[in-house]
N, C-alpha and C. Protein backbone atom coordinates (compact mmCIF):
# COMPACT_ATOMS: atom_id res chain seq x y z
N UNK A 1 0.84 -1.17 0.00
CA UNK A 1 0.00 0.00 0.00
C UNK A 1 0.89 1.24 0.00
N UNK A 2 0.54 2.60 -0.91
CA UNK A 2 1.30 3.54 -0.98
C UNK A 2 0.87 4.54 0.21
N UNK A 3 2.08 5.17 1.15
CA UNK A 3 1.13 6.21 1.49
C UNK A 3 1.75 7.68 1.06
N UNK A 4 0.58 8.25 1.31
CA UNK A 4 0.94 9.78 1.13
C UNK A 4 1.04 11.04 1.84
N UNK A 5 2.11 11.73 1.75
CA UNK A 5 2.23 13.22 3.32
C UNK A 5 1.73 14.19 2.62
N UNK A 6 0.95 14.43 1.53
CA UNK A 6 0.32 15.93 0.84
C UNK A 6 -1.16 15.43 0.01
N UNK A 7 -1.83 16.21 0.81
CA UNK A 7 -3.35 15.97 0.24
C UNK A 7 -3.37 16.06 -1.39
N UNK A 8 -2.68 17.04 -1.63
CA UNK A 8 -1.91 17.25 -3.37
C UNK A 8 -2.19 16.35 -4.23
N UNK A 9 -1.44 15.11 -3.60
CA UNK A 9 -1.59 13.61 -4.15
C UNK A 9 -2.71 12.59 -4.36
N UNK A 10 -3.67 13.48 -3.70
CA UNK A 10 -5.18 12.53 -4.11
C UNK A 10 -5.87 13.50 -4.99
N UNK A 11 -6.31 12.82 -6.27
CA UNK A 11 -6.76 13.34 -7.49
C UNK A 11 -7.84 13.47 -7.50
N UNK A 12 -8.29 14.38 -8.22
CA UNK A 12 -9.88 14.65 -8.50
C UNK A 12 -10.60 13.28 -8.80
N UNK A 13 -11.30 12.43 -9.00
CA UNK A 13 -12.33 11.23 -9.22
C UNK A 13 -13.19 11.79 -10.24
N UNK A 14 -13.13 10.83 -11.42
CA UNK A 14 -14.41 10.84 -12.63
C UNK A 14 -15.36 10.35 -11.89
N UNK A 15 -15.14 9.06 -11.01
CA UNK A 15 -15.74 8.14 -10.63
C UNK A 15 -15.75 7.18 -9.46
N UNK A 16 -17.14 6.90 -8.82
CA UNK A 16 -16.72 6.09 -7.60
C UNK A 16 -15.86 5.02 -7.73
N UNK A 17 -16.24 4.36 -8.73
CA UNK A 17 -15.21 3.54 -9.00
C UNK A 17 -13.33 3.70 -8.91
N UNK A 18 -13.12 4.82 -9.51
CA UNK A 18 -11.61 5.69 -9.60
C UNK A 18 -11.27 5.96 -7.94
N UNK A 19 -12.15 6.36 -7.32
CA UNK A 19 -12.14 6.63 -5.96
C UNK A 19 -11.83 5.64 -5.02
N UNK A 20 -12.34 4.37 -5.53
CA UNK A 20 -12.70 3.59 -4.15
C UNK A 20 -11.16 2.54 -5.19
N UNK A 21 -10.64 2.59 -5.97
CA UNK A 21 -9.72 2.38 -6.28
C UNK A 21 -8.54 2.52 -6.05
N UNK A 22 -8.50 4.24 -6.08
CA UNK A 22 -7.93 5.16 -5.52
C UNK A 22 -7.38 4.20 -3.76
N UNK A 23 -8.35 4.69 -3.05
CA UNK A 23 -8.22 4.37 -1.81
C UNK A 23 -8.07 3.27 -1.20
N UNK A 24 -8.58 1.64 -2.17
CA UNK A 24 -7.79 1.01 -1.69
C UNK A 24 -6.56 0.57 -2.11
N UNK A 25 -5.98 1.38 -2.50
CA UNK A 25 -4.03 1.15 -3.00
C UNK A 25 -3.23 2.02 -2.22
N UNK A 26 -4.15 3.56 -1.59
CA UNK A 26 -3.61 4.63 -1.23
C UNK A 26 -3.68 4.59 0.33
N UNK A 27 -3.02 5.20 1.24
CA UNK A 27 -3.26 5.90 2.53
C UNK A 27 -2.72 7.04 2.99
N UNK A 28 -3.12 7.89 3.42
CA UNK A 28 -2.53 9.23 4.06
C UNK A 28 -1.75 9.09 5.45
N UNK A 29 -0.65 9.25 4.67
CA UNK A 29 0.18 8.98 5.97
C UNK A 29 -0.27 10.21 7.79
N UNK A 30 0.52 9.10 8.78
CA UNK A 30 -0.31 9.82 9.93
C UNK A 30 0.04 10.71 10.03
N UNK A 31 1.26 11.18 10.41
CA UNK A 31 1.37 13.08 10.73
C UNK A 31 0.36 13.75 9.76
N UNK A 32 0.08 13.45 8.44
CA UNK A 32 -1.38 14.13 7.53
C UNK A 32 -2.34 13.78 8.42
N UNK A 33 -2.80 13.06 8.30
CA UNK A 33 -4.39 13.07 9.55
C UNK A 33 -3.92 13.45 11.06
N UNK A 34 -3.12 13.52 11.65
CA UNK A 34 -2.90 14.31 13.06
C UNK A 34 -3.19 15.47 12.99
N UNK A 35 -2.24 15.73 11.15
CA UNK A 35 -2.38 17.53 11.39
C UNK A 35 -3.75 18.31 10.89
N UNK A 36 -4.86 17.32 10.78
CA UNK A 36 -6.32 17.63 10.15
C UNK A 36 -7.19 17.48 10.96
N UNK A 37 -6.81 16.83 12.15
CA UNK A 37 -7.76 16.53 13.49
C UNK A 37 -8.29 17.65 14.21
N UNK A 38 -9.25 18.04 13.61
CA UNK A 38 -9.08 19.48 15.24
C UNK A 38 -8.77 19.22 16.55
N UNK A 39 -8.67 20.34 17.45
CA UNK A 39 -8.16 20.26 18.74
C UNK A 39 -6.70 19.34 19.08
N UNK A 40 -6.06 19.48 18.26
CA UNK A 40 -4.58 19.74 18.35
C UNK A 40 -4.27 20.79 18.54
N UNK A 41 -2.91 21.16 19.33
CA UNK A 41 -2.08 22.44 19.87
C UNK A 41 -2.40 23.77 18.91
N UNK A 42 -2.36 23.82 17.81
CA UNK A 42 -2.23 24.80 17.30
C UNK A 42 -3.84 25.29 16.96
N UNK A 43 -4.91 24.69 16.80
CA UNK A 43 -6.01 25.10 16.91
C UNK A 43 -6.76 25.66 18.08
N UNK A 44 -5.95 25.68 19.05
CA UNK A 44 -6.52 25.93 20.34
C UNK A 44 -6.16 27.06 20.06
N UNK A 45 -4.41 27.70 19.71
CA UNK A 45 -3.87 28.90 19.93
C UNK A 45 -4.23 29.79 18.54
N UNK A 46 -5.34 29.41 17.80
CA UNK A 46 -5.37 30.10 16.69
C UNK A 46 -6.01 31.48 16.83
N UNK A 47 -5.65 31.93 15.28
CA UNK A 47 -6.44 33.78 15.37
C UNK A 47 -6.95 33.81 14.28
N UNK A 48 -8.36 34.54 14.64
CA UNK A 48 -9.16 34.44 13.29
C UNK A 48 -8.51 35.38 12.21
N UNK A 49 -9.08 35.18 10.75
CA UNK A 49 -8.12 36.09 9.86
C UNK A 49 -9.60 36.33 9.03
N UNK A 50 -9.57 37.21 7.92
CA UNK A 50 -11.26 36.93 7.17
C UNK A 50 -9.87 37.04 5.75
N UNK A 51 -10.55 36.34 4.74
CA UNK A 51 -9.95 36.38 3.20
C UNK A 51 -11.33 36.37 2.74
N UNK A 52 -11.28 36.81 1.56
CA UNK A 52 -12.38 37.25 0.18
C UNK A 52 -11.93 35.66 -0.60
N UNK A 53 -12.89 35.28 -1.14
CA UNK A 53 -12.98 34.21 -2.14
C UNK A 53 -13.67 35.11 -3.48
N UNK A 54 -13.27 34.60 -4.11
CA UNK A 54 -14.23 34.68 -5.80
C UNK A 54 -15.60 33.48 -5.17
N UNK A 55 -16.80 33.52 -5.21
CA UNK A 55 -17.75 32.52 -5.20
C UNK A 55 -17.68 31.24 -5.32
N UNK A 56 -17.13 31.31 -6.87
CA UNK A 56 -16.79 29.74 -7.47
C UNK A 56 -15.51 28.98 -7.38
N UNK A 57 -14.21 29.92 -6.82
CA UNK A 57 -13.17 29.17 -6.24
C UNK A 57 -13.48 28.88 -4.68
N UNK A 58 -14.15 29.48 -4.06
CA UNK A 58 -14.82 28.89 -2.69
C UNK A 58 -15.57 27.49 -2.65
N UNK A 59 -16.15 27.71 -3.90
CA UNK A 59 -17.11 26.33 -4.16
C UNK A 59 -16.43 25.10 -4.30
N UNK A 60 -15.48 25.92 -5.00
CA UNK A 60 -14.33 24.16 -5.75
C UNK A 60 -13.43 23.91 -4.08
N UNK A 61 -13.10 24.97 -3.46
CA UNK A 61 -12.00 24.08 -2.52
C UNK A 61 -13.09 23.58 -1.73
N UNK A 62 -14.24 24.14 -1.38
CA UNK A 62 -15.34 23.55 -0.74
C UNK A 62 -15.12 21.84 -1.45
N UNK A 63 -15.53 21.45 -2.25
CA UNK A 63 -15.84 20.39 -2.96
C UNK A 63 -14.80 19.25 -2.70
N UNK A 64 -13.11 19.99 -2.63
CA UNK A 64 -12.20 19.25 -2.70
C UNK A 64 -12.48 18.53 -1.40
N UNK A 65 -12.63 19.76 -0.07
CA UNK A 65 -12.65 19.59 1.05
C UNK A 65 -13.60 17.65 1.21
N UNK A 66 -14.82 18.25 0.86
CA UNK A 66 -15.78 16.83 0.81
C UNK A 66 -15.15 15.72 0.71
N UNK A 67 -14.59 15.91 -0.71
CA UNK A 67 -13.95 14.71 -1.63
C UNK A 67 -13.10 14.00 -0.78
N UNK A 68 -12.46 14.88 0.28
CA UNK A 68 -11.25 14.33 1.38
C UNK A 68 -11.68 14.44 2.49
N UNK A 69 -13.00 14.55 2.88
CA UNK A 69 -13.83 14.29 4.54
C UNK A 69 -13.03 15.10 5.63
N UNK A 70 -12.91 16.42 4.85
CA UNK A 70 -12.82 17.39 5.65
C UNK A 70 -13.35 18.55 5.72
N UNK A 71 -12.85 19.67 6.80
CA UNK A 71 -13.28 20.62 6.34
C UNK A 71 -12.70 21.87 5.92
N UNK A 72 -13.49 22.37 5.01
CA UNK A 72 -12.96 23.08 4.03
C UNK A 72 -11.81 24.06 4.71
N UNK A 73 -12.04 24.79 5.78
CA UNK A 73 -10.91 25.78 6.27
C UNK A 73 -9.79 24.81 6.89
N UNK A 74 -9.72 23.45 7.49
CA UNK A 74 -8.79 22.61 8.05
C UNK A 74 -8.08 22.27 6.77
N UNK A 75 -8.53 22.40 5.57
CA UNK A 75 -7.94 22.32 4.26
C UNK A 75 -6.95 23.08 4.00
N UNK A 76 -7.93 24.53 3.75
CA UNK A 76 -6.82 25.44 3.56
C UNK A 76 -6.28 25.55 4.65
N UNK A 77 -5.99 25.52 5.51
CA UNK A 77 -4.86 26.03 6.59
C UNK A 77 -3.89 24.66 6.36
N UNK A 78 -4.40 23.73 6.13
CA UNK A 78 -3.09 22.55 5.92
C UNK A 78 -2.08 23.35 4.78
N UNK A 79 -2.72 23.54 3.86
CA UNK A 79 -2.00 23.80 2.47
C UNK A 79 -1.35 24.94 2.78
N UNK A 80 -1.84 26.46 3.21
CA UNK A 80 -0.81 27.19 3.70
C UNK A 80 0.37 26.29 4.57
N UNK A 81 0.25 25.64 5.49
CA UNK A 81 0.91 25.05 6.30
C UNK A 81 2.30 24.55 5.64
N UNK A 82 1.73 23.73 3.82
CA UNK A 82 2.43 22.97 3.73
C UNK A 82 3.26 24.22 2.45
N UNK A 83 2.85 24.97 2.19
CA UNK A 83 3.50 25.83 1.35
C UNK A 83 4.72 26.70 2.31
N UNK A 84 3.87 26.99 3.10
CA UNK A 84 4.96 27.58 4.42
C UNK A 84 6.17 26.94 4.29
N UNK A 85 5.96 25.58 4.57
CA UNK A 85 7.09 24.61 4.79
C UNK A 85 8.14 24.77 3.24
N UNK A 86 7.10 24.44 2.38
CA UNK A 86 8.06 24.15 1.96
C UNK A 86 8.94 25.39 1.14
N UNK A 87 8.41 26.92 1.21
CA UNK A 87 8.82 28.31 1.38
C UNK A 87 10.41 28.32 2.01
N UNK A 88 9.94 27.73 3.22
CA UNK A 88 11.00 27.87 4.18
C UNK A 88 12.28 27.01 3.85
N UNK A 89 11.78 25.68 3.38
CA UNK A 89 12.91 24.84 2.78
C UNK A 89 13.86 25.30 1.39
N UNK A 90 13.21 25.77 0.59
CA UNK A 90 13.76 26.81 -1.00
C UNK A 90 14.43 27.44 -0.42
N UNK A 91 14.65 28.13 0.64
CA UNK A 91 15.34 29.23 1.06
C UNK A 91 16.56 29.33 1.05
């Protein structure tokens, strides 16, 4: 079984079929689901921020969010998270 440390790596689905395919060959490695759990350390100490969406790019990360049984802002804050990182590593 492959696993994976970046949500990145799970693809959009034509199909349940592609999906449930998908998932049983795939797993998200654990530090990825630790760091998606709420009420871990850093969600306790968080600060709210407000960002503007366009409507329909709200809709799509909304969607992605689903597709990966999460939620949509634990999404984006992973992905900043993981851009951060890897910002910091280019350096």
């Amino acid at each position: 079984m492959r696993t994976f440390a970046n949500w990145e790596d799970v693809p959009l689905f034509d199909s349940d079929d592609a999906e449930a395919g998908f998932w049983s060959e795939n797993r998200p490695d654990v530090r990825l689901m630790e760091s998606s759990v709420a009420g871990h350390a850093e969600a306790s100490e968080s600060v709210t921020v407000t960002l503007r969406f366009d409507p329909r790019m709200l809709a799509r990360i909304k969607r992605l969010a689903r597709m990966r049984f999460l939620n949509y802002q634990s999404m984006v804050k992973q992905w900043l998270s993981e851009r951060m990182e890897q910002e910091l590593r280019d350096r």
